[in-house]
Protein backbone atom coordinates (compact mmCIF):
# COMPACT_ATOMS: atom_id res chain seq x y z
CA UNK A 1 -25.68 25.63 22.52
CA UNK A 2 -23.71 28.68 20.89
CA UNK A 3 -19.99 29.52 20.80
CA UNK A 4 -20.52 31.46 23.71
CA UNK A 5 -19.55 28.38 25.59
CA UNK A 6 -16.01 28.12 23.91
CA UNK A 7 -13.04 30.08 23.22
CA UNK A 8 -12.29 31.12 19.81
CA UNK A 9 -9.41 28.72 19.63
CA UNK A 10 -11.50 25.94 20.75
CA UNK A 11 -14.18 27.77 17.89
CA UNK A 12 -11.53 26.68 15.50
CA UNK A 13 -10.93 23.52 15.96
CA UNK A 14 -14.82 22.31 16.27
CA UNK A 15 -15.11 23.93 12.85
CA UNK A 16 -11.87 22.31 11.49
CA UNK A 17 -13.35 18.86 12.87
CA UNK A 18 -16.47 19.65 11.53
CA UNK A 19 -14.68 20.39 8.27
CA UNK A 20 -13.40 17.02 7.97
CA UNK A 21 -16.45 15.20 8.84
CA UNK A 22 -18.14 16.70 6.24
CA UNK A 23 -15.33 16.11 3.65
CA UNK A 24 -15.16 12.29 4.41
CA UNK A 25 -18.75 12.10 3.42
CA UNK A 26 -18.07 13.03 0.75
CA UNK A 27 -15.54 11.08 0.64
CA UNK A 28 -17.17 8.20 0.95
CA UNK A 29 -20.41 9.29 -1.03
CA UNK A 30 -17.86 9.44 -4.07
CA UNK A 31 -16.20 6.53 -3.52
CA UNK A 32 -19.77 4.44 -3.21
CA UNK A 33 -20.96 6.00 -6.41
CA UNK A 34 -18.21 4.23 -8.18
CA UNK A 35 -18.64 1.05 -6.76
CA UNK A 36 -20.05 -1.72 -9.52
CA UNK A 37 -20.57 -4.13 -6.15
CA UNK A 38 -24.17 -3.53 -4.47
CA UNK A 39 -22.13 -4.76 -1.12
CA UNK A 40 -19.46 -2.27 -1.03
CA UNK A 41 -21.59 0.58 -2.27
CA UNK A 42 -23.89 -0.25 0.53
CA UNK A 43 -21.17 -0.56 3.39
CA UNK A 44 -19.84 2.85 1.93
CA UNK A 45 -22.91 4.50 1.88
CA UNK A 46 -23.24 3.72 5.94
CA UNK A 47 -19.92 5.26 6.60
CA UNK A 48 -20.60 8.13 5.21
CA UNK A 49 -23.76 8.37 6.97
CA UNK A 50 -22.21 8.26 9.85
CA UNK A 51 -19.46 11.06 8.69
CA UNK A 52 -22.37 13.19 7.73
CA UNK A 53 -24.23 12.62 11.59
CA UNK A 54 -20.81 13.44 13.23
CA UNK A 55 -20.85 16.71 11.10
CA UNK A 56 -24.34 17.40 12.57
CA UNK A 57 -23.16 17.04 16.11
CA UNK A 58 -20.59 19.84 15.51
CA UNK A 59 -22.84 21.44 13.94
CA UNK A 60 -24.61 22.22 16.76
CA UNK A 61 -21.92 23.38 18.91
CA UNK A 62 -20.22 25.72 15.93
CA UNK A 63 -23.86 26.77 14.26
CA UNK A 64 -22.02 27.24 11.01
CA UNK A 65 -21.80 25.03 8.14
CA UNK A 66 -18.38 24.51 6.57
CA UNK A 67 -17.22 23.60 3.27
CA UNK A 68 -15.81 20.42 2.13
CA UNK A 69 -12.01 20.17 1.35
CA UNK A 70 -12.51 20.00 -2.20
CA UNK A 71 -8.64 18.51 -2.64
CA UNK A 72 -8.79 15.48 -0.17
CA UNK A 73 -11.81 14.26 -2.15
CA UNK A 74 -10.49 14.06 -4.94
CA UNK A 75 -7.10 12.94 -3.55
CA UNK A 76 -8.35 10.06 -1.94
CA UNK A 77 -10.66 9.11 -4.32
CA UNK A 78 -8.10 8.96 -7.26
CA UNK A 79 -6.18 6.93 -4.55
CA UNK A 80 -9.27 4.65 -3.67
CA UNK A 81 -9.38 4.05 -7.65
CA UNK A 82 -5.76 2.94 -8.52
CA UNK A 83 -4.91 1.49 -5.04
CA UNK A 84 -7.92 0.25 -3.64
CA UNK A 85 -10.75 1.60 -1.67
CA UNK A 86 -9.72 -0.50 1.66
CA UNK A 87 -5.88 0.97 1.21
CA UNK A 88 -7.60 4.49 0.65
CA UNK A 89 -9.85 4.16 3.53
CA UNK A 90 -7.20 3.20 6.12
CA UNK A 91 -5.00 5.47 4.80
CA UNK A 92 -7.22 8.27 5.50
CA UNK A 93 -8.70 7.21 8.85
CA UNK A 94 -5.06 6.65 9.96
CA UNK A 95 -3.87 9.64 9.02
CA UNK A 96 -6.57 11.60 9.89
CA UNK A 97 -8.26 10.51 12.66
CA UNK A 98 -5.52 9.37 15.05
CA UNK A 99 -4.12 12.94 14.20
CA UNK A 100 -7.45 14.79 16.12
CA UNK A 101 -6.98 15.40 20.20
CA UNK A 102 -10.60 16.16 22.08
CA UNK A 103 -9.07 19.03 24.35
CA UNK A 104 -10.95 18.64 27.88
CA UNK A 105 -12.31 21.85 27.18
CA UNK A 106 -14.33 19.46 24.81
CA UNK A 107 -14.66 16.33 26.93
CA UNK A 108 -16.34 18.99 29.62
CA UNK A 109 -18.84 20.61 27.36
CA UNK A 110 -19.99 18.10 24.92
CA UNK A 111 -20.99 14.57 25.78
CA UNK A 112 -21.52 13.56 22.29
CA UNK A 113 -17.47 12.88 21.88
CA UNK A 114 -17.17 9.84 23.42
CA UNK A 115 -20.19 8.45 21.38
CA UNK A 116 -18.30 10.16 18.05
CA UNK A 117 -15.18 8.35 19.32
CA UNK A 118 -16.96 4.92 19.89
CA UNK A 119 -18.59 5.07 16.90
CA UNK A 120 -15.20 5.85 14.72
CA UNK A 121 -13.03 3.05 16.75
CA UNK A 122 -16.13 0.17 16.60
CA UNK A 123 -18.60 0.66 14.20
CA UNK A 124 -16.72 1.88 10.94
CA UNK A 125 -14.03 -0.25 11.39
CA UNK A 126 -16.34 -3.08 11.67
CA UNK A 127 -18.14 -1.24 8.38
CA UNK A 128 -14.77 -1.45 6.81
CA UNK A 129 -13.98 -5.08 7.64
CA UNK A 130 -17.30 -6.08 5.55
CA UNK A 131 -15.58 -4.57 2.97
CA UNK A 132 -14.85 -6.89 -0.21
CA UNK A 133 -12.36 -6.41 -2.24
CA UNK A 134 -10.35 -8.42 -5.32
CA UNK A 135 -7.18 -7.08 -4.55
CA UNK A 136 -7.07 -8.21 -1.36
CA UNK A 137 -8.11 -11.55 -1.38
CA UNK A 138 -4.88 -11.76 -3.62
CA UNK A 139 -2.27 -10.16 -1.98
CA UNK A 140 -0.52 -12.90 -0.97
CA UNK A 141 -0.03 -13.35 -4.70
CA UNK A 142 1.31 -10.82 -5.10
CA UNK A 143 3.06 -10.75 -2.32
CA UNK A 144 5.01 -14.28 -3.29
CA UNK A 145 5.49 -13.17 -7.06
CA UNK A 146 7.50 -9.90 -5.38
CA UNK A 147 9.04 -11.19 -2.72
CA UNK A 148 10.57 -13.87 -4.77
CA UNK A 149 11.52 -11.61 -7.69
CA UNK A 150 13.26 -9.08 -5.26
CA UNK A 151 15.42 -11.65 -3.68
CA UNK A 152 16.29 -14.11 -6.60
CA UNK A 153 16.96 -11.03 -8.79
CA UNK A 154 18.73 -8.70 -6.52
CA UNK A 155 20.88 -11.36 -5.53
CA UNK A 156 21.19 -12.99 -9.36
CA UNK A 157 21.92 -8.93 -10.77
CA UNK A 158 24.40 -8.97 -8.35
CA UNK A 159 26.27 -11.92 -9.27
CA UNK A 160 26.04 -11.13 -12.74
CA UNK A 161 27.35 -7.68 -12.83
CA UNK A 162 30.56 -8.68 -10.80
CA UNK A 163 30.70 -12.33 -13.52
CA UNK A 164 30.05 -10.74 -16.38
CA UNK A 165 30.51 -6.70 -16.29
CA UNK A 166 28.73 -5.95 -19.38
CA UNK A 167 25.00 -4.11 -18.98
CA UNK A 168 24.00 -5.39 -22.25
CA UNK A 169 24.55 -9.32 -21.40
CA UNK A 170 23.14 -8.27 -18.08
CA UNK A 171 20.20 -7.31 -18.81
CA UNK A 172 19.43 -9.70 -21.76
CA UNK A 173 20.47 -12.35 -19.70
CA UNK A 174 18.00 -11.19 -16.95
CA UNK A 175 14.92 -10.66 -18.96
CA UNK A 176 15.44 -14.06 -20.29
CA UNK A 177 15.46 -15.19 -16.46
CA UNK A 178 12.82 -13.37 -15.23
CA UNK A 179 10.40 -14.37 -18.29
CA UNK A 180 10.63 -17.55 -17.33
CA UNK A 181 10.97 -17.53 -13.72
CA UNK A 182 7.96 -15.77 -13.78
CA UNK A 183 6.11 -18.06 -15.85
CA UNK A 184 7.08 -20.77 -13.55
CA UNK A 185 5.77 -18.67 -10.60
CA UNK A 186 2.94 -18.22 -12.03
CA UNK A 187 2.42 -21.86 -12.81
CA UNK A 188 3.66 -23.16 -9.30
CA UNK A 189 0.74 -20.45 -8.07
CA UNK A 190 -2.01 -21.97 -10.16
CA UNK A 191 -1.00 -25.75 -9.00
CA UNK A 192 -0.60 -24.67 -5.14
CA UNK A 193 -3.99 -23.16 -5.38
CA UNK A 194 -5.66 -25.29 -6.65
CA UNK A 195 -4.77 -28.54 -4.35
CA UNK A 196 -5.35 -25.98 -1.31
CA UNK A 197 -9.14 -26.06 -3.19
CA UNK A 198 -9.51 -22.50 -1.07
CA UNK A 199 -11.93 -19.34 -2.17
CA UNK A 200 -9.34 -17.60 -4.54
CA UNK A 201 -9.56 -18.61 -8.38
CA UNK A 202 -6.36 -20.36 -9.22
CA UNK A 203 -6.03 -18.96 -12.39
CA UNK A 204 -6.62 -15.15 -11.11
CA UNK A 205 -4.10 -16.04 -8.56
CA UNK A 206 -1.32 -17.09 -11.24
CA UNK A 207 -1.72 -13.87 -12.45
CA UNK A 208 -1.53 -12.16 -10.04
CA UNK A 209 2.36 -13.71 -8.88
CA UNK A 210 3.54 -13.93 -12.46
CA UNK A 211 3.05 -10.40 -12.76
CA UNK A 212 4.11 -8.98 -9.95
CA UNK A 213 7.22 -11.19 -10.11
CA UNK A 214 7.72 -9.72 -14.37
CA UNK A 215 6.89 -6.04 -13.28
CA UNK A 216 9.06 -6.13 -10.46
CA UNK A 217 12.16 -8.12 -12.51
CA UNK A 218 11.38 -5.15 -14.99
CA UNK A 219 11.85 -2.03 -12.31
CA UNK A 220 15.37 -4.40 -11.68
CA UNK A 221 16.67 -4.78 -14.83
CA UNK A 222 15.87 -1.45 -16.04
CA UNK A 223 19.12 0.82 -15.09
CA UNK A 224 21.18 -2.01 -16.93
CA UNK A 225 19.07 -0.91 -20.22
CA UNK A 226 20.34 2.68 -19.82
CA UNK A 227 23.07 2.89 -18.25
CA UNK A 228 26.51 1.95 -19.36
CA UNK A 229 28.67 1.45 -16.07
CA UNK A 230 27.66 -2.15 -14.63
CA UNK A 231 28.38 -0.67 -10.81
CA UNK A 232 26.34 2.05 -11.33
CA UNK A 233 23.09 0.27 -12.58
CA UNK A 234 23.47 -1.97 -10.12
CA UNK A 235 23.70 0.94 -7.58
CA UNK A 236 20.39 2.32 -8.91
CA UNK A 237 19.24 -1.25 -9.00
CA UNK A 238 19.63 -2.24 -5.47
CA UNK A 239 17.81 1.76 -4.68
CA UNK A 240 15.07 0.48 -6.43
CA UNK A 241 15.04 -2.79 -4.53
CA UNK A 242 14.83 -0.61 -1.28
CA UNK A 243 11.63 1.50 -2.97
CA UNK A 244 9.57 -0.99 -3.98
CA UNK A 245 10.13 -2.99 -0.90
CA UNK A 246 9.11 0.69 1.37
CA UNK A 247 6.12 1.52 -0.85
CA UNK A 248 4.99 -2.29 -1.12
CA UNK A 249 5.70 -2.71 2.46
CA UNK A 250 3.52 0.19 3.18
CA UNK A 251 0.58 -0.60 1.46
CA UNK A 252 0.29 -3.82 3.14
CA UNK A 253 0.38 -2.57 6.24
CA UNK A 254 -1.67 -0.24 5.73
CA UNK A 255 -4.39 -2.47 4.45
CA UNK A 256 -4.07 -4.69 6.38
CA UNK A 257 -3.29 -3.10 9.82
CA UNK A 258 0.16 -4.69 10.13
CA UNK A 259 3.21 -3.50 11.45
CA UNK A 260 5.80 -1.45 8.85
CA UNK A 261 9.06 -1.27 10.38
CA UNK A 262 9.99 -4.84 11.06
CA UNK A 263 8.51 -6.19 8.09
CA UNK A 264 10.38 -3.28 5.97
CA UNK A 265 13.36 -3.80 7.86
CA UNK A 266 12.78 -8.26 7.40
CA UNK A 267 12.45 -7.89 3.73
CA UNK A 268 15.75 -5.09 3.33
CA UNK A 269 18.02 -7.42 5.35
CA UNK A 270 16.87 -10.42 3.45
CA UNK A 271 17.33 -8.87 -0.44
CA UNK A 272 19.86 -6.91 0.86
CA UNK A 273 22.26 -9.99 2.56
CA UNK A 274 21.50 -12.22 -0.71
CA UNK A 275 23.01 -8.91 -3.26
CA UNK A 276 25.59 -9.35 -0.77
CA UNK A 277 26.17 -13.32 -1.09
CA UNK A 278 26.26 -13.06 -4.51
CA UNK A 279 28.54 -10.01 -4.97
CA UNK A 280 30.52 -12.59 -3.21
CA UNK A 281 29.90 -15.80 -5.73
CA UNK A 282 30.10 -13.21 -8.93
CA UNK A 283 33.72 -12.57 -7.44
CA UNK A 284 34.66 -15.65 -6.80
CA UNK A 285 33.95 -16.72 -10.12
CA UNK A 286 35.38 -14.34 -12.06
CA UNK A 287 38.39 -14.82 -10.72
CA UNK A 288 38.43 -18.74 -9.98
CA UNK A 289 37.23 -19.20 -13.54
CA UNK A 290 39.17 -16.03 -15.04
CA UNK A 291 36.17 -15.08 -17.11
CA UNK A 292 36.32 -11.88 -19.19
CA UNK A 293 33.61 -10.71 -21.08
């Protein structure tokens, strides 16, 4: 084979496909080398075997070698480290990979593609499903301790601000909440898990909800600690509400290969429509009550 056989458009694009086959092995390589689990480094490994045979296939077409995209490695790497290598993985293969196009032009000329393609669609996502991984395994946790804290505490900041109209009460009043709703959380975690007697550690579990739920009460409560109009941390509040439920929202589906929109837009309308309910109650009870603070 030479590049006799292509134009020098198609020449490109082998070599930019060959670039990134040869970058995910490393990829992968790196990620496997910092894997503590024999299982995961092992599953890793395979992938980027695989990356590193697809390479040699274009190889053969291009007969050049290419450097490695020295940036992505480390990006996703650093990413596989804080986030998790499953997230990381997905992330990349999603991005990546539904991004290439096999121009007929290719199709034509080299029957290897469809065995590349097979191979990328069955076997590594199989690879990836042997994956195991803490985080995972408690993400419903997590999931719970957040999902509760965004709509008891959107809703309750809400209230408050139109009640009370004092950031400093505010806030003091919702740390003191959200300490101990999130110790209850936490506690109503560890009981639930253990009567289900399933293959997560109760404890690890209780954790995982009671902080997610105290982190995410602490993202909430924060613009009442520095700012001094109530309407404006509560603004900032309710922005931050919408963030954490995008990013969160993403990550799960990315991880696990569920759909983003409707369970973004699920989660906005619900935290969103119980602010609203309790703008409503804070209201009413200001006035009904005539409190001034």
């Amino acid at each position: 084979m030479t590049e006799t056989m292509f134009e020098p458009a198609h020449i490109a694009t082998l070599l930019a496909m060959q670039r990134g086959e040869i970058t995910e092995y490393y990829i992968y390589k790196k990620i496997a080398l910092a894997q503590k689990d024999p299982h995961n480094r092992e599953v890793l490994t395979r992938i980027a075997q695989d990356e590193l045979g697809h390479y040699g296939i274009w190889k053969r077409y291009t007969q050049q070698d290419v450097a490695p995209n020295t940036f992505r490695i480390w990006y996703y790497y650093l990413i596989a480290r804080v986030f998790g290598i499953t997230f990381a993985i997905k992330l990349m293969e999603g991005l990546e990979k539904r991004a290439q196009s096999y121009d007929k032009a290719f199709i034509d000329k080299i029957p290897e593609i469809q065995t590349i393609l097979t191979n990328e669609e069955t076997h590594e996502r199989e690879l990836i499903g042997l994956i195991d991984e803490e985080r995972l395994k408690y993400v419903g946790s997590v999931v719970l301790g957040l999902n509760d804290a965004l709509v008891e505490f959107t809703g309750t900041l809400a209230g408050l601000t139109f009640a009370i109209q004092n950031t400093q009460i505010i806030a003091v009043a919702g740390l003191i909440m959200g300490v101990a709703a999130s110790l209850s959380m936490g506690a109503s975690e560890y009981l639930s898990q253990r009567s289900d007697g399933g293959p997560t550690d109760p404890v690890k579990a209780s954790v995982y909800t009671g902080f997610a739920y105290i982190v995410t009460v602490a993202l909430l409560i924060l613009p009442f600690l520095i700012l001094s109009n109530p309407y404006y941390a509560l603004m900032l509040t309710l922005l931050g509400a919408v963030m954490v439920i995008f990013l969160f929202t993403f990550y799960i589906s990315v991880a696990k290969d569920l759909p983003f929109w409707r369970r973004f837009a699920e989660m906005l309308v619900i935290s969103l429509g119980i602010a609203a309910i309790s703008f409503v109650i804070g209201i009413l009870i200001r006035t009904v009550l005539n409190i001034n603070v």
